[in-house]
C-alpha atoms as a PDB file:
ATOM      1  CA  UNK A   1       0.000   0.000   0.000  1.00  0.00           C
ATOM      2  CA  UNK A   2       1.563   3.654  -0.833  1.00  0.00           C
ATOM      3  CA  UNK A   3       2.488   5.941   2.107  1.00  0.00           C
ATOM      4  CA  UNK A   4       1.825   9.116  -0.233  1.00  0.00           C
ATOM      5  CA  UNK A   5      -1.443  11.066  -0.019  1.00  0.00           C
ATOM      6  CA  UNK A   6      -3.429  11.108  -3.491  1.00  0.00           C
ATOM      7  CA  UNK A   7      -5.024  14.065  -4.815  1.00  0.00           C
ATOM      8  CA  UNK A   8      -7.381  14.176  -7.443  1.00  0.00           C
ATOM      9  CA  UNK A   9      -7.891  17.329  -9.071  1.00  0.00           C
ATOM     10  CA  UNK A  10     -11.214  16.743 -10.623  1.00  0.00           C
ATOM     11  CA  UNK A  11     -13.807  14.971  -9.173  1.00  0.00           C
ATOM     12  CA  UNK A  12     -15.932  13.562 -11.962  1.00  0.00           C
ATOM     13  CA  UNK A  13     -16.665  10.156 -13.168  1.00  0.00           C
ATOM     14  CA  UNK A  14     -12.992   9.149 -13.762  1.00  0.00           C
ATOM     15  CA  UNK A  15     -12.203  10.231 -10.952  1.00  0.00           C
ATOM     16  CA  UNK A  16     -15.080   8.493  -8.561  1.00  0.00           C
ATOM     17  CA  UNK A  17     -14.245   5.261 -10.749  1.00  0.00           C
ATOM     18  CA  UNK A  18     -10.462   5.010  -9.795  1.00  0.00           C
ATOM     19  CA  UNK A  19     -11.199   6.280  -6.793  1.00  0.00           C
ATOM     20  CA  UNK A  20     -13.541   2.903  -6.063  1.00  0.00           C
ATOM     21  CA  UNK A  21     -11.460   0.953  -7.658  1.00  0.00           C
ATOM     22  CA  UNK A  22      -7.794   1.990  -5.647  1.00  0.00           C
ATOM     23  CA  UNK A  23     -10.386   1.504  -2.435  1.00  0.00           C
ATOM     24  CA  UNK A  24     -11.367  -1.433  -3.045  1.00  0.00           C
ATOM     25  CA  UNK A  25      -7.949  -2.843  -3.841  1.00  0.00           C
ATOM     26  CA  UNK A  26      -6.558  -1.433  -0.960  1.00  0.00           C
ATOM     27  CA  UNK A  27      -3.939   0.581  -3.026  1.00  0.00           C
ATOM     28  CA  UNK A  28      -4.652   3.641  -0.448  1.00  0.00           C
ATOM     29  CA  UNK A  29      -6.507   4.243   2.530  1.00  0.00           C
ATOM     30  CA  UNK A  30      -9.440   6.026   1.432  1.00  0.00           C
ATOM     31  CA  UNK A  31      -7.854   8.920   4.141  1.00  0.00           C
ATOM     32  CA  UNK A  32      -5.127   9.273   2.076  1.00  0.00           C
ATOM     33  CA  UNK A  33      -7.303  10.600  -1.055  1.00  0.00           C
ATOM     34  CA  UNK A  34      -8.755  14.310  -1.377  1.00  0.00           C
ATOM     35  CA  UNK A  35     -10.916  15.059  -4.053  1.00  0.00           C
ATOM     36  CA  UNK A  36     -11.224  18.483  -4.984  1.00  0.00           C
ATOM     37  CA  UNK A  37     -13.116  19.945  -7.619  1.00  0.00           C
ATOM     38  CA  UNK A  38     -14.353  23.886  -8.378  1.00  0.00           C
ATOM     39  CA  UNK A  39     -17.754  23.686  -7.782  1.00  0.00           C
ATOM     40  CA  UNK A  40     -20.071  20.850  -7.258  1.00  0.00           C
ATOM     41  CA  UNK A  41     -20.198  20.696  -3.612  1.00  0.00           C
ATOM     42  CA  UNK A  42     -23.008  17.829  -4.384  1.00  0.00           C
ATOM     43  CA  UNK A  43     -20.541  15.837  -5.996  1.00  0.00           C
ATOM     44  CA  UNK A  44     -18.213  16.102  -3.438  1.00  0.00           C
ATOM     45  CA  UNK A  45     -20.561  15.670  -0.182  1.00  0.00           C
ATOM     46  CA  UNK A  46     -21.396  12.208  -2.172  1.00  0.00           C
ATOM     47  CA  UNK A  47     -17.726  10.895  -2.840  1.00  0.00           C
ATOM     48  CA  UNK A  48     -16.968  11.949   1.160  1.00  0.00           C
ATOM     49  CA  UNK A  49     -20.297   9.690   1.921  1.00  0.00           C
ATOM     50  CA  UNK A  50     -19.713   7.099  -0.051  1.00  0.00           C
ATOM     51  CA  UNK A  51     -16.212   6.594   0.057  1.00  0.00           C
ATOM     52  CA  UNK A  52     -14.832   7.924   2.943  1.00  0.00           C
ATOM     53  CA  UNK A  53     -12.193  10.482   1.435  1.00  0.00           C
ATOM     54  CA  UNK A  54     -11.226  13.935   1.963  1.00  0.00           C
ATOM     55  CA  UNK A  55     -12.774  16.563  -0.398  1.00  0.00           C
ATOM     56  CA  UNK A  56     -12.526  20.042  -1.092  1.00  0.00           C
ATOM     57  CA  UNK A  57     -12.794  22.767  -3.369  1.00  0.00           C
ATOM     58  CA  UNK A  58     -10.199  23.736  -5.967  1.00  0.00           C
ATOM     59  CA  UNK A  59      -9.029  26.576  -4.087  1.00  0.00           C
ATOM     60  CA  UNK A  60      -8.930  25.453  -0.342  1.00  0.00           C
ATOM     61  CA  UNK A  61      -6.583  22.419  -1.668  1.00  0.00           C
ATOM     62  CA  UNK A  62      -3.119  22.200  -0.325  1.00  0.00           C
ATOM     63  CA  UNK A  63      -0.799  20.517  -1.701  1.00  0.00           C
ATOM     64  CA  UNK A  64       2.520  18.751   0.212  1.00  0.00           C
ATOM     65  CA  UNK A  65       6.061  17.761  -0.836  1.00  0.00           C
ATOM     66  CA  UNK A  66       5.638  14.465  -2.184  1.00  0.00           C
ATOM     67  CA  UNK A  67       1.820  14.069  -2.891  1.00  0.00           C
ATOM     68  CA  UNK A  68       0.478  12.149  -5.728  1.00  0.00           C
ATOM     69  CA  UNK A  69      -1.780  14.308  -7.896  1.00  0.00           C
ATOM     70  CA  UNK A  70      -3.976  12.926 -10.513  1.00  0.00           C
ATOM     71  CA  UNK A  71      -5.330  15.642 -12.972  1.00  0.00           C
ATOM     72  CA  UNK A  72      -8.586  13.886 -14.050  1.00  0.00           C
ATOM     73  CA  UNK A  73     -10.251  17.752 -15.205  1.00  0.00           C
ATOM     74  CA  UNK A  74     -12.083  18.146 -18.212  1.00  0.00           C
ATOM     75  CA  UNK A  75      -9.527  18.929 -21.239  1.00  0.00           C
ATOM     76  CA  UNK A  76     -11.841  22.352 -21.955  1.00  0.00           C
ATOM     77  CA  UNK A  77     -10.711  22.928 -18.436  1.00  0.00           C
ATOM     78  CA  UNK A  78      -7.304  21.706 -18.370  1.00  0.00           C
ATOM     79  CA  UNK A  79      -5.366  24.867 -19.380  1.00  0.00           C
ATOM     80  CA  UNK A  80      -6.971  27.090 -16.795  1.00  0.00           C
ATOM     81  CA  UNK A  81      -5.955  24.205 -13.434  1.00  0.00           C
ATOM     82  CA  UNK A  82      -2.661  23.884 -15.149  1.00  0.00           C
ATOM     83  CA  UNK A  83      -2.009  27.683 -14.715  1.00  0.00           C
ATOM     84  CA  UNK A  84      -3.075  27.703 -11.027  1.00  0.00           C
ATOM     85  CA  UNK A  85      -1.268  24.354 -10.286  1.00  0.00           C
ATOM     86  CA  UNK A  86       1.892  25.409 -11.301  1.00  0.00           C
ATOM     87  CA  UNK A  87       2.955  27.528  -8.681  1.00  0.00           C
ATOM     88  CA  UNK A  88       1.556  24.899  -5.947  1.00  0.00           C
ATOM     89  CA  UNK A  89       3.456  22.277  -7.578  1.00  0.00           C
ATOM     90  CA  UNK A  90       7.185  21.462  -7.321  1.00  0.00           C
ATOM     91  CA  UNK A  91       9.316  18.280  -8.988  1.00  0.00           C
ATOM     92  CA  UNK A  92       8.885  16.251  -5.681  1.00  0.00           C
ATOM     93  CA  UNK A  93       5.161  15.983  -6.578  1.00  0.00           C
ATOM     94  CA  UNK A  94       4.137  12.910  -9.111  1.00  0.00           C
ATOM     95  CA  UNK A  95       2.209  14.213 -11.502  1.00  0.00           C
ATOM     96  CA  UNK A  96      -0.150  11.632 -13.075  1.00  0.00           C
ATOM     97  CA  UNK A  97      -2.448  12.886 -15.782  1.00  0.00           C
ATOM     98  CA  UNK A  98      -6.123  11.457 -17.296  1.00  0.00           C
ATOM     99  CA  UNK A  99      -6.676  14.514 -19.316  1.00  0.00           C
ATOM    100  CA  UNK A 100      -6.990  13.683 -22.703  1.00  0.00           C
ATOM    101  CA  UNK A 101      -4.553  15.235 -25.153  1.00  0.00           C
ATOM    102  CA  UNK A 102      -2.692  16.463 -23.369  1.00  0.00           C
ATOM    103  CA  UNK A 103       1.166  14.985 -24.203  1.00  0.00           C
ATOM    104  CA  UNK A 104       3.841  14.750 -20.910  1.00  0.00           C
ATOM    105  CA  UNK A 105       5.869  17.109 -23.072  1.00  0.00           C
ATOM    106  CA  UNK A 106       2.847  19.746 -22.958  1.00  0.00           C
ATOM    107  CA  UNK A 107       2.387  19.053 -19.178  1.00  0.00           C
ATOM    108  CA  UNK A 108       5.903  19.265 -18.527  1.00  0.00           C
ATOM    109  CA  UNK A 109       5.779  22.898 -19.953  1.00  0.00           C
ATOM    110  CA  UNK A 110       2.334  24.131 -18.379  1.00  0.00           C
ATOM    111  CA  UNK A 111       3.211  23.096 -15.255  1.00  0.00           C
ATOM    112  CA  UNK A 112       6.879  24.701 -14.847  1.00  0.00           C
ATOM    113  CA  UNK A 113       9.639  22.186 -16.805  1.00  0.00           C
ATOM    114  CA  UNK A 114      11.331  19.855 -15.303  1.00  0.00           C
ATOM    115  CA  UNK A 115       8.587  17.922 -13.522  1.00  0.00           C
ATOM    116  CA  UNK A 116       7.651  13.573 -12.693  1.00  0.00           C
ATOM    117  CA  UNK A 117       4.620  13.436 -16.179  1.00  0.00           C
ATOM    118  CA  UNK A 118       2.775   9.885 -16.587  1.00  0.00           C
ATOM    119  CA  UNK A 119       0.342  10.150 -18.466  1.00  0.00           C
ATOM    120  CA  UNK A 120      -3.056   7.782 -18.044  1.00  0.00           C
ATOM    121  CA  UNK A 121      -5.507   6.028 -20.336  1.00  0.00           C
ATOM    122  CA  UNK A 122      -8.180   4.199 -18.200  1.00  0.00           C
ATOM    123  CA  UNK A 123     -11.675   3.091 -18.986  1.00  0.00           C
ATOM    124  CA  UNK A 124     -14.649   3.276 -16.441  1.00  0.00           C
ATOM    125  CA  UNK A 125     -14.426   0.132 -15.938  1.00  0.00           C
ATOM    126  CA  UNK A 126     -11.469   0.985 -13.219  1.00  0.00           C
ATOM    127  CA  UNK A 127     -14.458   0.970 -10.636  1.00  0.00           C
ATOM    128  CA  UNK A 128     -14.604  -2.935 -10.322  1.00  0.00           C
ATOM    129  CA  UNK A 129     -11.093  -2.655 -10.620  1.00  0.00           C
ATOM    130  CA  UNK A 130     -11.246  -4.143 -14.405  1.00  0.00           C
ATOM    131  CA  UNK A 131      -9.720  -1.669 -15.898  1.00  0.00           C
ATOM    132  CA  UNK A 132      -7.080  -1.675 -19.482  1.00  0.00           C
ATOM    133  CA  UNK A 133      -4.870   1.286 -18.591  1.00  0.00           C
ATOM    134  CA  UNK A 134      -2.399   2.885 -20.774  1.00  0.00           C
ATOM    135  CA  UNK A 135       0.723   4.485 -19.605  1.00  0.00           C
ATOM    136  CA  UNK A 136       3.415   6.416 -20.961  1.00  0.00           C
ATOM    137  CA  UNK A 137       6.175   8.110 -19.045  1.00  0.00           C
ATOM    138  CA  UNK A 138       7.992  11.696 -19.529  1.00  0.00           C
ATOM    139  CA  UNK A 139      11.078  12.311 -19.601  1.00  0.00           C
ATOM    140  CA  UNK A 140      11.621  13.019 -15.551  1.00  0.00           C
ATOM    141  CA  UNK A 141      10.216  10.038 -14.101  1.00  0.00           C
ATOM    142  CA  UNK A 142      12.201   8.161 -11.767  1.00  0.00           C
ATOM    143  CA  UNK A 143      12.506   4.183 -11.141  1.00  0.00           C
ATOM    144  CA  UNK A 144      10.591   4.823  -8.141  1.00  0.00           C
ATOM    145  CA  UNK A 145       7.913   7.139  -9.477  1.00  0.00           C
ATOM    146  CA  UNK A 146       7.245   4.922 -12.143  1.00  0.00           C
ATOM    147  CA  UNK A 147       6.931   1.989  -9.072  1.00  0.00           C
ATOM    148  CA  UNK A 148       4.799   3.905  -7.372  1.00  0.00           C
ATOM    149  CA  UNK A 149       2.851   4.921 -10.302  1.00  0.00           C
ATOM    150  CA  UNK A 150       1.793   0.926 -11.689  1.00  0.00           C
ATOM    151  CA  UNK A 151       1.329  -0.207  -8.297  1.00  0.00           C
ATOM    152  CA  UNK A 152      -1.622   2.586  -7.596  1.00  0.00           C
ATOM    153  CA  UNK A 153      -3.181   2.163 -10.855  1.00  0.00           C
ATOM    154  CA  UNK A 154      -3.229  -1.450 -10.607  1.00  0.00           C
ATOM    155  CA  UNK A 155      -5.954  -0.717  -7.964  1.00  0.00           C
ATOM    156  CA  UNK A 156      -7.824  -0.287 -11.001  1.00  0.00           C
ATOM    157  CA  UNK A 157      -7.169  -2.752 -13.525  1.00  0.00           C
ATOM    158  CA  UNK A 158      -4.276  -4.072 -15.799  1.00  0.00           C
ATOM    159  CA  UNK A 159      -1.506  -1.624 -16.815  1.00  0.00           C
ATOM    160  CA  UNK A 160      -0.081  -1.228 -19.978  1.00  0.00           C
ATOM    161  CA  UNK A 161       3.148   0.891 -21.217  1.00  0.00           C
ATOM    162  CA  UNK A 162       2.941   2.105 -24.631  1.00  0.00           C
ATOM    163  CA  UNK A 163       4.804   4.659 -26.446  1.00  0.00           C
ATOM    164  CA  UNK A 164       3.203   7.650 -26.317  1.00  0.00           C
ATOM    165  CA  UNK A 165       2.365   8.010 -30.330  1.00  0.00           C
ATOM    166  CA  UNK A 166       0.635   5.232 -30.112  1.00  0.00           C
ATOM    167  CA  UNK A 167      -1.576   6.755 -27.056  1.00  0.00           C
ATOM    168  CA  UNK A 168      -4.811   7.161 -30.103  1.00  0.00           C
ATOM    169  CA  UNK A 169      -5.098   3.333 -31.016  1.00  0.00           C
ATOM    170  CA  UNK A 170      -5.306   2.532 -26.914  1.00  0.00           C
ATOM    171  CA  UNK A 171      -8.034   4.814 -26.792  1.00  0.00           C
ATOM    172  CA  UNK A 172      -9.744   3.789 -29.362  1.00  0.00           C
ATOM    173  CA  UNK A 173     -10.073   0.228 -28.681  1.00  0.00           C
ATOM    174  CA  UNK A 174      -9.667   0.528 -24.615  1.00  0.00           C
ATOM    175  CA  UNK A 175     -10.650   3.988 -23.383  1.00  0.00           C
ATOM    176  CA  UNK A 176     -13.850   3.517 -25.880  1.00  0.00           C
ATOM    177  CA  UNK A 177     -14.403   0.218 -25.554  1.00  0.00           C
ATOM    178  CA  UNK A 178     -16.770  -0.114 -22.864  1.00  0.00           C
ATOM    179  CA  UNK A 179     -19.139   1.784 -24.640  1.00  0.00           C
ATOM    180  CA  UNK A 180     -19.076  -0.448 -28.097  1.00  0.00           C
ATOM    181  CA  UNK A 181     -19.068  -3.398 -25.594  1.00  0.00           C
ATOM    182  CA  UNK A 182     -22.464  -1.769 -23.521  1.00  0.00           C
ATOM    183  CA  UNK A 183     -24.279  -1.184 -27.514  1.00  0.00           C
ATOM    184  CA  UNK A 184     -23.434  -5.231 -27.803  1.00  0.00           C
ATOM    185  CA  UNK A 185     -25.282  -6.650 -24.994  1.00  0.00           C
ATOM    186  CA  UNK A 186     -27.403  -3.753 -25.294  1.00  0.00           C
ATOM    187  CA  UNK A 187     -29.213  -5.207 -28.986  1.00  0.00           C
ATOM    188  CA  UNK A 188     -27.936  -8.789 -27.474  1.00  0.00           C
ATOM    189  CA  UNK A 189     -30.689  -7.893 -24.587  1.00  0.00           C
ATOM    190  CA  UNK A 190     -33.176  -6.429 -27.400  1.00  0.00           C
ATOM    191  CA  UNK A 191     -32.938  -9.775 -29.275  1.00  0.00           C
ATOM    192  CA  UNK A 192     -33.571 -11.800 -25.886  1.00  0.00           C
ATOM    193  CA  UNK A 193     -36.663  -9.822 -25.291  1.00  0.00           C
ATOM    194  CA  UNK A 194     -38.036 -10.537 -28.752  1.00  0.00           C
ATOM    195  CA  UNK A 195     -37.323 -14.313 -28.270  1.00  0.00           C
ATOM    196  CA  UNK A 196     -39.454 -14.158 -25.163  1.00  0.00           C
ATOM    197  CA  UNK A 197     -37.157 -13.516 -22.277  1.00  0.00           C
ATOM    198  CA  UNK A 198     -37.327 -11.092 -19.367  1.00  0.00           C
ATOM    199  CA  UNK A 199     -34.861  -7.969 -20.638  1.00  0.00           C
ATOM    200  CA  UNK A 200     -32.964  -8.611 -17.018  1.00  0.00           C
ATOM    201  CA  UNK A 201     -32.273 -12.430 -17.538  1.00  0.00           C
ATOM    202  CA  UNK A 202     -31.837 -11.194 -21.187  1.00  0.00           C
ATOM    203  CA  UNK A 203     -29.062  -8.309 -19.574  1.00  0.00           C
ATOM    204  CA  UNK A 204     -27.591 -10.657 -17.421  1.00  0.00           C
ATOM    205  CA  UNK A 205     -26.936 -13.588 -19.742  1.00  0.00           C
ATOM    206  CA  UNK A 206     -25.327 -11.594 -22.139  1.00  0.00           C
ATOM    207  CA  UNK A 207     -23.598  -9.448 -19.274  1.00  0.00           C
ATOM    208  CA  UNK A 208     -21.894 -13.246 -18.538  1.00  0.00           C
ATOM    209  CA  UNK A 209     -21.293 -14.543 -21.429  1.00  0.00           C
ATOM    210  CA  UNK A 210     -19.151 -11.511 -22.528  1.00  0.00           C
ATOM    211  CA  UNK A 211     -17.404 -12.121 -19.113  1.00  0.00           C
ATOM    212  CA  UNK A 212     -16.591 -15.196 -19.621  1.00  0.00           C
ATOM    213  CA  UNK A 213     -15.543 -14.980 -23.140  1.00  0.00           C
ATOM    214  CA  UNK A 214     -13.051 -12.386 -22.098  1.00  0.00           C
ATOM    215  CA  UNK A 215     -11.818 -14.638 -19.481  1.00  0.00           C
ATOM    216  CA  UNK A 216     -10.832 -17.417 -21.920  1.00  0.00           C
ATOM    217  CA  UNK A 217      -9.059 -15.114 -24.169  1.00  0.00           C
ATOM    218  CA  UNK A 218      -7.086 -13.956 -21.378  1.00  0.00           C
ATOM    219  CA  UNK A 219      -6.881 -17.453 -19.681  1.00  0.00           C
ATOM    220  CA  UNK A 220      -6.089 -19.845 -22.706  1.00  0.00           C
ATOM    221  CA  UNK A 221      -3.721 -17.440 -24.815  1.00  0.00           C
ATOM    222  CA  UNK A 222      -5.655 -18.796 -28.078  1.00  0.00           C
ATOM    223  CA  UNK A 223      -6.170 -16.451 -30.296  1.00  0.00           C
ATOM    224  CA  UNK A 224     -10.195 -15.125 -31.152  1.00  0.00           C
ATOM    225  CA  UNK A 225     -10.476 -16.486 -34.444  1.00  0.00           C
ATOM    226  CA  UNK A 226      -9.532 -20.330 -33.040  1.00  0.00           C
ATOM    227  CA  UNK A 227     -11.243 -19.970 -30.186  1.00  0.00           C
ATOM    228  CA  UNK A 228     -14.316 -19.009 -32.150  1.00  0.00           C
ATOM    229  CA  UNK A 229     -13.799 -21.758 -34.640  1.00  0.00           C
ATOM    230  CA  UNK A 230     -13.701 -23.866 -31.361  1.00  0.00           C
ATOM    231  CA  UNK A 231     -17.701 -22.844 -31.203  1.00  0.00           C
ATOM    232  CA  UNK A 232     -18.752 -22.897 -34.625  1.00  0.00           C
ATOM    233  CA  UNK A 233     -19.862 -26.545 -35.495  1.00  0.00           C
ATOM    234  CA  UNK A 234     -20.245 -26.431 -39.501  1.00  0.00           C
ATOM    235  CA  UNK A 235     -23.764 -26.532 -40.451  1.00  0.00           C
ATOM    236  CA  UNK A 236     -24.899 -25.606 -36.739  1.00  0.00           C
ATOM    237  CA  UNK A 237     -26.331 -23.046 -35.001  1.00  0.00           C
ATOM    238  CA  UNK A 238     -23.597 -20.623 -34.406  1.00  0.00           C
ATOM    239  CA  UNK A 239     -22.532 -20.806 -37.818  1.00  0.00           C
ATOM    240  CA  UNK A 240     -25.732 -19.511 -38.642  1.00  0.00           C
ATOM    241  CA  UNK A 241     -25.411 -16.533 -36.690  1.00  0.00           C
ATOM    242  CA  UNK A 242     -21.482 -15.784 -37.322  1.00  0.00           C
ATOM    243  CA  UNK A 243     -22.558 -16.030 -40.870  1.00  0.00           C
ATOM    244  CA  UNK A 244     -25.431 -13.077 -40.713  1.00  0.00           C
ATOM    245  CA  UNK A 245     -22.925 -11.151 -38.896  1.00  0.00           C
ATOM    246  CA  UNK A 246     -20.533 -11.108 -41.709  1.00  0.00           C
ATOM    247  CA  UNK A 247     -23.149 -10.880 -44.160  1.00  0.00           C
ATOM    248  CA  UNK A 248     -24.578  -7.738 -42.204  1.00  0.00           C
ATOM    249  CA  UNK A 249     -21.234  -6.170 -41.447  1.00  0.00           C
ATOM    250  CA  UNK A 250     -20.675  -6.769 -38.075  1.00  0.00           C
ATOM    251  CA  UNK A 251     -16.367  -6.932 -38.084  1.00  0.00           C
ATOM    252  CA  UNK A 252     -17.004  -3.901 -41.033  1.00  0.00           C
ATOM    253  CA  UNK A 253     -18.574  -1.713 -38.156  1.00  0.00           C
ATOM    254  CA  UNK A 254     -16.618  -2.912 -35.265  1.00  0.00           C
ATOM    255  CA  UNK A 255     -13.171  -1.823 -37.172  1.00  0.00           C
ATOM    256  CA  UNK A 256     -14.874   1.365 -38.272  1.00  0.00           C
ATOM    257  CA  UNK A 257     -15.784   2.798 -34.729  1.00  0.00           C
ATOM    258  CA  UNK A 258     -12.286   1.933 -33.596  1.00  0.00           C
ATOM    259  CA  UNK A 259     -11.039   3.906 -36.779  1.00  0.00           C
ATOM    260  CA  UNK A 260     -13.791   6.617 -36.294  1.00  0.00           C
ATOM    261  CA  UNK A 261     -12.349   7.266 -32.507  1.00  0.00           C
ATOM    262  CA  UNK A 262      -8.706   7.032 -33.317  1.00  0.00           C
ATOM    263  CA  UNK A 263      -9.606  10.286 -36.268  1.00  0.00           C
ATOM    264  CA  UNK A 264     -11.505  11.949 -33.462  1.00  0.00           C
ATOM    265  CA  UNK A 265      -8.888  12.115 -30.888  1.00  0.00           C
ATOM    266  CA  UNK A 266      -6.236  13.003 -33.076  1.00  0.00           C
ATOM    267  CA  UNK A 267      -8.693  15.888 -34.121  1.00  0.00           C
ATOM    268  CA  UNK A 268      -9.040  16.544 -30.588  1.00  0.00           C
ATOM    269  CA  UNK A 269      -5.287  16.633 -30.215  1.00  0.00           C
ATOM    270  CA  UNK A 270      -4.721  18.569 -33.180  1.00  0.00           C
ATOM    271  CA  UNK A 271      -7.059  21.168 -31.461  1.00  0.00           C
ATOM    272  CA  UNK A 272      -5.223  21.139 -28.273  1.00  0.00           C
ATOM    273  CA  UNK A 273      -1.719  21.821 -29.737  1.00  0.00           C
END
């Protein structure tokens, strides 16, 4: 468990979902998180109740040598908190950053030069601690800070290190993921309540069997296409259905929202610089 007080500075969904999931792994004590935002005192009053943690507003925050920060702010927001952090900030504080766009070598600069940048990709899913997380380190990170950095985001789900140009494919696929997995059980659920099912069995059957297929990918090593060739008697019923899939685009559509996302953050990105 880290010794280091967390800080988030943004209090938002992100934020309350790697909050519950470094809780519930018992990556920090939830006395060693403050949660600070500008203005929803509602939001914070509920993270303080349901979580236990400290919370404040943007400008009653104080900020000690050695604190964690995680800046989990909107990115329309991002260049005004960057301004007012960097004179509470020093190169003893790890900076770890959600915001998207926003490149270490951009943070570095905003936030006074030569300071400790990871930068973060999670997915909601960090809140059952299930999260695929993205990293990439700047250029002043220590051994330790990068240590201490993958040990309190494994609170939240699996860690990955990429190289930092290739942050727009990971967000793509991981960051947006959830969502084009949610609009599969979601017509998955619509088909079950056609067929005569209750839409909450419906929910919860395909809610499972999307869990468990991701646990054999992850468990066996095989790769998708076998292990969906291992399901697919010729002739049978799941051949019928892979078959008006393909014939109704289904791979087409799934390739084309990952494409779609990776164009939109790099527009985002683009806007940003």
């Amino acid at each position: 468990m880290l010794k280091q007080h967390v800080i988030f500075i943004g209090a938002g969904a992100m934020a309350e979902a790697m909050i519950g999931g470094m809780i519930a792994r018992k990556k920090v004590q939830p006395g060693q998180i403050t949660a600070v935002n500008r203005k929803n005192e509602e939001q914070r009053i509920k993270l303080t109740g349901t979580y236990g943690i400290h919370t404040c507003s943007f400008s009653e925050v104080t900020i000690g040598d050695g604190d964690i920060l995680i800046l989990a702010t909107k990115p329309g927001d991002a260049a005004g908190v960057l301004s007012s952090l960097a004179a509470k900030v020093s190169a003893n504080n790890l900076i770890v950053s959600v915001i998207a766009g926003y490149s270490t070598q951009v943070l570095e600069s905003a936030l006074g030069g030569r300071m400790p940048i990871v930068r973060v990709m999670p997915n909601t899913s960090s809140l059952v601690g299930e999260s695929a997380t993205a990293v990439c380190f700047g250029d002043y990170v220590t051994d330790n800070d990068r240590e201490n950095a993958v040990d309190l985001l494994e609170g939240i789900g699996k860690v990955y290190e990429i190289e930092e140009d290739r942050i727009d494919i990971f967000t793509a696929i991981a960051g947006s993921g959830p969502a084009y997995m949610y609009y599969l059980v979601e017509h998955l659920e619509k088909a079950g309540i056609e067929g005569g099912l209750d839409a909450g069995l419906a929910r919860r059957i395909a809610a499972q069997t999307l869990l468990g297929a991701g646990k054999m990918l992850l468990k066996t090593g095989e790769k998708p296409e076998q292990l969906r060739r291992n399901v697919t008697t010729p002739n049978g019923i799941t051949q019928a259905g892979v078959e008006a899939l393909e014939k109704n685009g289904a791979g087409f559509a799934m390739q084309a929202a990952v494409k779609a996302a990776v164009e939109r953050s790099r527009e985002l990105n683009s806007q940003l610089k």
